[in-house]
Protein backbone atom coordinates (compact mmCIF):
# COMPACT_ATOMS: atom_id res chain seq x y z
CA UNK A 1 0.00 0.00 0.00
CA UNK A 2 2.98 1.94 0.47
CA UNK A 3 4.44 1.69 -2.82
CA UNK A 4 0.88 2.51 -4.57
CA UNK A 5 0.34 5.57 -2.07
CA UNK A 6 3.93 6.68 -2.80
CA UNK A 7 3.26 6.43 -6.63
CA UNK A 8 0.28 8.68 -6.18
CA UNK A 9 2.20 11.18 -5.02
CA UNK A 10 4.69 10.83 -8.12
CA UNK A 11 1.85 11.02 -10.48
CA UNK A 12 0.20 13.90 -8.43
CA UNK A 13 3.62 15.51 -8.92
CA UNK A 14 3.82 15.05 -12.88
CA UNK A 15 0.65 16.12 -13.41
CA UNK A 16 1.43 19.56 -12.05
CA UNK A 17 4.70 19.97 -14.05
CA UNK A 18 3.00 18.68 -16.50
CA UNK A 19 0.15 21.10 -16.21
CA UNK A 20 2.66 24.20 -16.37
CA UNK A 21 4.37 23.88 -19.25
CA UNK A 22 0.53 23.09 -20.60
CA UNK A 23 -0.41 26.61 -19.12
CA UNK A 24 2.52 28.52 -20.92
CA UNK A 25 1.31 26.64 -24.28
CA UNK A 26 -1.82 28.44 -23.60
CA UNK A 27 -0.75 31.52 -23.11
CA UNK A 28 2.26 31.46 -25.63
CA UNK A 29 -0.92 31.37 -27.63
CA UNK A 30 -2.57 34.99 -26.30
CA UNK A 31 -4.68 33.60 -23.43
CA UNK A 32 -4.89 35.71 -20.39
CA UNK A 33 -3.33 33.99 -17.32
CA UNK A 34 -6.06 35.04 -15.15
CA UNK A 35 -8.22 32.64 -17.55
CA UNK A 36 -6.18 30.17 -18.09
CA UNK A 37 -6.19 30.14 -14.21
CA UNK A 38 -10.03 30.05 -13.92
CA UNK A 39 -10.52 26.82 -16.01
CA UNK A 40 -7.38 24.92 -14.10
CA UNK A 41 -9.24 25.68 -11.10
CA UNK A 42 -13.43 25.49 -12.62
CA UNK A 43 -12.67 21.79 -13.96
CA UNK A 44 -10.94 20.67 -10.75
CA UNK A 45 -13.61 21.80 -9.11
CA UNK A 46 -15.71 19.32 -11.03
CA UNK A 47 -13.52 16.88 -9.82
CA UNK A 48 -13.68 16.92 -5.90
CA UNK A 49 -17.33 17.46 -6.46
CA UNK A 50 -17.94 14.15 -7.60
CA UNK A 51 -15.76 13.19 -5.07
CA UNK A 52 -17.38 14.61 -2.19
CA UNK A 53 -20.63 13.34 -3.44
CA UNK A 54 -19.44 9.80 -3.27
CA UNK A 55 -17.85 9.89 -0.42
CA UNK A 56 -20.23 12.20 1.67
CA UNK A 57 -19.68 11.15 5.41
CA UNK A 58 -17.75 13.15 7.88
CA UNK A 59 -17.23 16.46 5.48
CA UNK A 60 -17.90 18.61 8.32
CA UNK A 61 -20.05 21.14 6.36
CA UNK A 62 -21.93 22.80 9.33
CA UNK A 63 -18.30 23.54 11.18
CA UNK A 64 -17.57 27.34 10.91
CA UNK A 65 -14.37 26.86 11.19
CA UNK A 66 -14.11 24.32 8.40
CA UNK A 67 -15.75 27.34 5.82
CA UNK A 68 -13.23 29.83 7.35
CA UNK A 69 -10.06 28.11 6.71
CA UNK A 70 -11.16 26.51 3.77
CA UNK A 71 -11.56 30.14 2.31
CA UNK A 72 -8.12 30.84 2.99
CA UNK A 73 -7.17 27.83 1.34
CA UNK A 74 -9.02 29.07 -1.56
CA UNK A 75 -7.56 32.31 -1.47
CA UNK A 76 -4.15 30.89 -1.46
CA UNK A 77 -4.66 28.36 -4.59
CA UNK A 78 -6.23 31.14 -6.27
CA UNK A 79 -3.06 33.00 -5.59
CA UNK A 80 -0.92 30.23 -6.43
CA UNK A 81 -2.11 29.20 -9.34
CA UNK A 82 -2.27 32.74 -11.15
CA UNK A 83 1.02 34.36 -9.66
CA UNK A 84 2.35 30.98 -11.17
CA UNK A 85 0.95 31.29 -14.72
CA UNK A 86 1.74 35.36 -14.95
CA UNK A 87 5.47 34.18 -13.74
CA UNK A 88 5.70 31.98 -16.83
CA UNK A 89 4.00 34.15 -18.83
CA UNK A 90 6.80 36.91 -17.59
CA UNK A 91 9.72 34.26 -17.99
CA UNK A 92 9.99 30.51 -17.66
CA UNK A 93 8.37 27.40 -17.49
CA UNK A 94 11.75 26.14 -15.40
CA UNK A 95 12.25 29.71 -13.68
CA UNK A 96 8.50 29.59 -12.17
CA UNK A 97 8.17 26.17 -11.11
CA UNK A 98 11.36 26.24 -9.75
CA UNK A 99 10.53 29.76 -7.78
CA UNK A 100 7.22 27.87 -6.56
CA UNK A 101 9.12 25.02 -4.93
CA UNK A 102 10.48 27.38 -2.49
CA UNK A 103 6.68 27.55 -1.11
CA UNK A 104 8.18 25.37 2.48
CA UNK A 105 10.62 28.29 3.06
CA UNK A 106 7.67 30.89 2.63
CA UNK A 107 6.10 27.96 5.56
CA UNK A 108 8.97 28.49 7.75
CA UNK A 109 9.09 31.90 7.71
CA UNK A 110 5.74 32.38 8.24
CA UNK A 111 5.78 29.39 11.05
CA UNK A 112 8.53 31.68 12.63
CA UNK A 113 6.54 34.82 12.70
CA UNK A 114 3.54 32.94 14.36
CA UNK A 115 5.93 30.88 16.90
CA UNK A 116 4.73 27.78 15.84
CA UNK A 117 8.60 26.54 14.78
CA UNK A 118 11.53 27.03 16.43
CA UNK A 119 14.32 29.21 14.08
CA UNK A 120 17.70 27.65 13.92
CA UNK A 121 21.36 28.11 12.85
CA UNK A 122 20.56 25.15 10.06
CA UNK A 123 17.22 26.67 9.32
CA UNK A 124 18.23 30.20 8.14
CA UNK A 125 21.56 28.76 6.55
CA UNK A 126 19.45 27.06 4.48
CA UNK A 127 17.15 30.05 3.55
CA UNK A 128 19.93 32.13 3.04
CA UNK A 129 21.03 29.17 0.42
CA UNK A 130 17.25 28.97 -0.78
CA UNK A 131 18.42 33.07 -1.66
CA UNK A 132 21.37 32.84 -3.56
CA UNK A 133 19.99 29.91 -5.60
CA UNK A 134 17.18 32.51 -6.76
CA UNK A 135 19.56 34.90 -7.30
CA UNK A 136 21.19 32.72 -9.62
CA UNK A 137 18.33 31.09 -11.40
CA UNK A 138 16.57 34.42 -12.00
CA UNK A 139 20.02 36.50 -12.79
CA UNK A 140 18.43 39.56 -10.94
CA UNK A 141 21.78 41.14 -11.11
CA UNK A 142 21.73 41.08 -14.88
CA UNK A 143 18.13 40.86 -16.31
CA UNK A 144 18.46 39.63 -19.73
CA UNK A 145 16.22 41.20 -23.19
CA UNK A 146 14.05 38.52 -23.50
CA UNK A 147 14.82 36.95 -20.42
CA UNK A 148 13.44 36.57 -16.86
CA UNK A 149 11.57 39.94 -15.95
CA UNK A 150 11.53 41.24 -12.74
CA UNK A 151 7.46 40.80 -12.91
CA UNK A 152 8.21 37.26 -13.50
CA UNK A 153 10.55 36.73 -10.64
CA UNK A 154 8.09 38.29 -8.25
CA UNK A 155 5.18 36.31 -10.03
CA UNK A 156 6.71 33.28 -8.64
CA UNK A 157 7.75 34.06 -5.38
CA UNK A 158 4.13 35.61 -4.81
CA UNK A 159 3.10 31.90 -6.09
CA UNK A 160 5.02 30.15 -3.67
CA UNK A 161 3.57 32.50 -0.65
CA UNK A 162 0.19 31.52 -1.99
CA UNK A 163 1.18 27.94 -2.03
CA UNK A 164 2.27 28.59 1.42
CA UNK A 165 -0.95 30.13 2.69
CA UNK A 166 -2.90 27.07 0.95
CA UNK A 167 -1.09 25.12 3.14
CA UNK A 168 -1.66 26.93 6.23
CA UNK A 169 -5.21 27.12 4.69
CA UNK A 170 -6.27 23.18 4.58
CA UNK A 171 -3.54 21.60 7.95
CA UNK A 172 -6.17 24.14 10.21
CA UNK A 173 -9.32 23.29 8.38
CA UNK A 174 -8.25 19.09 8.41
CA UNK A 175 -9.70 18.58 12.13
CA UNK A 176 -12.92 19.76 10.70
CA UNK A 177 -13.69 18.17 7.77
CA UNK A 178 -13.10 15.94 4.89
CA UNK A 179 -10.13 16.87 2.74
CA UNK A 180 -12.40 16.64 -0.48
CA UNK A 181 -15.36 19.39 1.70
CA UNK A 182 -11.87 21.49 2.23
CA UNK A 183 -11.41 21.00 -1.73
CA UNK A 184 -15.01 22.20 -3.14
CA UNK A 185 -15.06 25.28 -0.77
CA UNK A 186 -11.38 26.04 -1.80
CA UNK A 187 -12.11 25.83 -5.51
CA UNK A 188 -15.13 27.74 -5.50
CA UNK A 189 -13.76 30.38 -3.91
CA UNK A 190 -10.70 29.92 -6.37
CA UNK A 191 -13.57 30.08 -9.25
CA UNK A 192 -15.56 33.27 -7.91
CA UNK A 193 -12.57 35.12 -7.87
CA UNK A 194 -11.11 34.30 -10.89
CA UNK A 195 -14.34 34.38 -12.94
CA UNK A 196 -14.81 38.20 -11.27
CA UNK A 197 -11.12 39.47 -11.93
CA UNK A 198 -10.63 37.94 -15.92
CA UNK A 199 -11.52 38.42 -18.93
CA UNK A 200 -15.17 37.98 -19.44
CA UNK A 201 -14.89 37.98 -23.76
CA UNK A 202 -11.94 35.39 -23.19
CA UNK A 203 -13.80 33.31 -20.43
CA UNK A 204 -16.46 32.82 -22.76
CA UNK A 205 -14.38 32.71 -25.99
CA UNK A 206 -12.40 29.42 -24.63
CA UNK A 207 -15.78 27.08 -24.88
CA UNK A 208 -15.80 27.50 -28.56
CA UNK A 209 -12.04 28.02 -29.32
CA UNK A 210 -10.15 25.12 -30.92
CA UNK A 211 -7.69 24.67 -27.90
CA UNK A 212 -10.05 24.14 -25.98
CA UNK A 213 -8.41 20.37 -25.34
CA UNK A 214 -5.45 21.90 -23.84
CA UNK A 215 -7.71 23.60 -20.94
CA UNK A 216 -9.90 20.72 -20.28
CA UNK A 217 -6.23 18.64 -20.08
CA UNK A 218 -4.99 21.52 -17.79
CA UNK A 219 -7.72 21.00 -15.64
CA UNK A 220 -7.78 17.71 -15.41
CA UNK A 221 -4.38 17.63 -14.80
CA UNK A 222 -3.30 20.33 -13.08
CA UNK A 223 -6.02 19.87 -10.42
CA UNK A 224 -8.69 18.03 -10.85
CA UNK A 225 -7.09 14.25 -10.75
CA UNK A 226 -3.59 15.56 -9.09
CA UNK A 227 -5.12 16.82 -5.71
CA UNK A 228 -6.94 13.98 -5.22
CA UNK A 229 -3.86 11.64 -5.96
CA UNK A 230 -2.03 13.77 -3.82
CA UNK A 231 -4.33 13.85 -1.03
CA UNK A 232 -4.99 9.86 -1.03
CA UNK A 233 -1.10 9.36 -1.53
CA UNK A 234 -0.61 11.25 1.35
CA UNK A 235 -2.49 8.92 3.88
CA UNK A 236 0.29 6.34 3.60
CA UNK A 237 3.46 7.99 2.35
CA UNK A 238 5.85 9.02 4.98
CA UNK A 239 6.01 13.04 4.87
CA UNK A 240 9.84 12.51 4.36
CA UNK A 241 9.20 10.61 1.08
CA UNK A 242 6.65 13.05 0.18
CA UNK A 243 9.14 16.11 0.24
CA UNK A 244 11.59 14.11 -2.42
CA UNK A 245 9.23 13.12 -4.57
CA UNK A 246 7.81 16.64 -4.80
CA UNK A 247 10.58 17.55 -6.58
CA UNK A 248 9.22 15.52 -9.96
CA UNK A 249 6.80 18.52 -10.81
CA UNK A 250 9.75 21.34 -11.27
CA UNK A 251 11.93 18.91 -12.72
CA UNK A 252 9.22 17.96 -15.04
CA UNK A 253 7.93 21.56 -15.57
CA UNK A 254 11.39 22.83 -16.90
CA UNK A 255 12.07 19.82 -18.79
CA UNK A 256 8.80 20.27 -20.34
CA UNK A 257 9.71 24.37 -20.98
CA UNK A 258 13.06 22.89 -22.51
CA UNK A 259 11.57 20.01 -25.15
CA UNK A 260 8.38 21.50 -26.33
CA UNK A 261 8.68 25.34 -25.29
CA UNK A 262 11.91 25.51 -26.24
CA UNK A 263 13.26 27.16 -23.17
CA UNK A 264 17.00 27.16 -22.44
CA UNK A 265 18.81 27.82 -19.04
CA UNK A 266 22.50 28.70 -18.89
CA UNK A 267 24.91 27.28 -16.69
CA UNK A 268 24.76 29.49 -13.57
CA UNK A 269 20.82 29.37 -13.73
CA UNK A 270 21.28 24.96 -13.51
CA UNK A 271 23.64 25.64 -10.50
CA UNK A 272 20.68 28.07 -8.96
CA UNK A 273 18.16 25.64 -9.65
CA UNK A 274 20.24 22.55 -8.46
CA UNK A 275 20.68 24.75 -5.29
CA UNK A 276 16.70 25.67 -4.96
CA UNK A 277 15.65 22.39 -4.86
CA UNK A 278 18.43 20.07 -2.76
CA UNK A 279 18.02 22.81 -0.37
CA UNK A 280 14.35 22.80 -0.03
CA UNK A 281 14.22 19.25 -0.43
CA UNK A 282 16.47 18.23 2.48
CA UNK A 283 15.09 21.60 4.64
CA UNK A 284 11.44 19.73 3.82
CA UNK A 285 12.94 16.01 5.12
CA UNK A 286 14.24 17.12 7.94
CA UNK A 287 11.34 19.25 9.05
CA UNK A 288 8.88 16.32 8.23
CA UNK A 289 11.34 13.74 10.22
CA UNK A 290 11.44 15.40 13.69
């Protein structure tokens, strides 16, 4: 059961690198990030409907405090999945997922703040690697025509603070509820305020367009079957195992940006990127291990 629940989390993984370097097809093709956002989110939606309709018992819909932090969570996905779509739009496939992987650090920080964790000598070295390694992936010192813009660097930080707050969002709304009741609320709220804030001509444009494909795949992918792969993986993968495996989705995202999108990363943007994601990985291990 291990080994399946393990593999879940892999394929939960690849969907979502997958489902980026779908995203920057999209808008490589003139749609609006905001939109492409909405139907990630709309079709998932779908998804952990269904799913909470068949499996119905203990969703904890009359707690309060299951609606409460289950908006958060929703504000935070909403966050994370359009600061990550404007970051690729803004620069790369690699660059963004990569920048989104730092979400834990974004955790600790914000874990320190609150008290809940303990800061430590090995804790902030590693943030201050986490630093340099954007430094280097981005090349903010020496912003490139046609390169990585300073939107797009900011884009993907912002996603990985989202990611963190979705994360903050669902661990406090978990006691209350079923994960797939913490789901629906979080993706409607995801969908109300993405529907609001795009395009409304676009929105309505993508039902007839001819790629539409590509955003019922996005959806699909990117969150309809991936959070509920993650979410069941989760339930018997050790959180240690989790954390490495995570890594698959910006590994896939960039290779994706580097095959199909035709991307390309120089040398000292590899070593940031190597950097980024041992660093998180092991800061992620460790964390999950104590």
């Amino acid at each position: 059961m291990a080994r399946v629940s393990t593999a879940f989390v892999v394929m939960a993984a690849l969907c979502w690198g997958l489902s980026g370097g779908i995203g920057g097809m999209l808008m490589a093709d003139g749609w609006d990030p905001l939109v492409v956002s909405f139907y990630r989110g709309a079709i998932g939606l779908v998804f952990v409907v269904v799913w909470l309709a068949l499996r119905p018992h203990n969703s904890g819909l009359a707690s309060r405090p299951l609606w409460f932090w289950s908006v958060i969570a929703g504000l935070g996905v909403a966050g994370n999945f359009t600061f990550y779509f404007v970051s690729i739009a803004k620069g790369s496939v690699a660059v963004a997922a990569t920048l989104m992987y730092c979400a834990p650090v974004f955790v600790f920080l914000v874990s320190f703040a609150l008290r809940l964790e303990r800061p430590t000598t090995l804790k902030w070295a590693a943030i201050a690697m986490v630093i340099l390694g954007i430094v280097l992936l981005t090349r903010i010192y020496d912003i490139q025509p046609g390169g990585v813009t300073p939107i797009g660097v900011a884009a993907g930080l912002l996603a990985g603070l989202s990611y963190a707050v979705f994360i903050f969002g669902f661990k406090y709304a978990a006691p209350h509820g079923s994960p797939q009741a913490i789901l629906v609320m979080a993706f409607a709220v995801l969908a109300g305020i993405l529907v609001w804030l795009g395009d409304a001509d676009q929105t309505l444009a993508v039902l007839s367009a001819s790629s539409w494909p590509l955003f019922a795949l996005l959806g699909v992918l990117g969150a309809g079957v991936s959070f509920i792969l993650y979410i069941v993986g989760l339930n018997h993968t050790a959180p240690a195992v989790a954390a490495i495996v995570a890594m698959v989705e910006p590994v896939t995202a960039s290779l994706f940006g580097v095959v199909v999108l035709d991307e390309r990363l120089v040398a000292i943007q590899l070593v940031g990127m190597g950097l980024i994601l041992v660093t998180v990985t092991v800061l992620s291990v460790a964390s999950s291990a104590r």
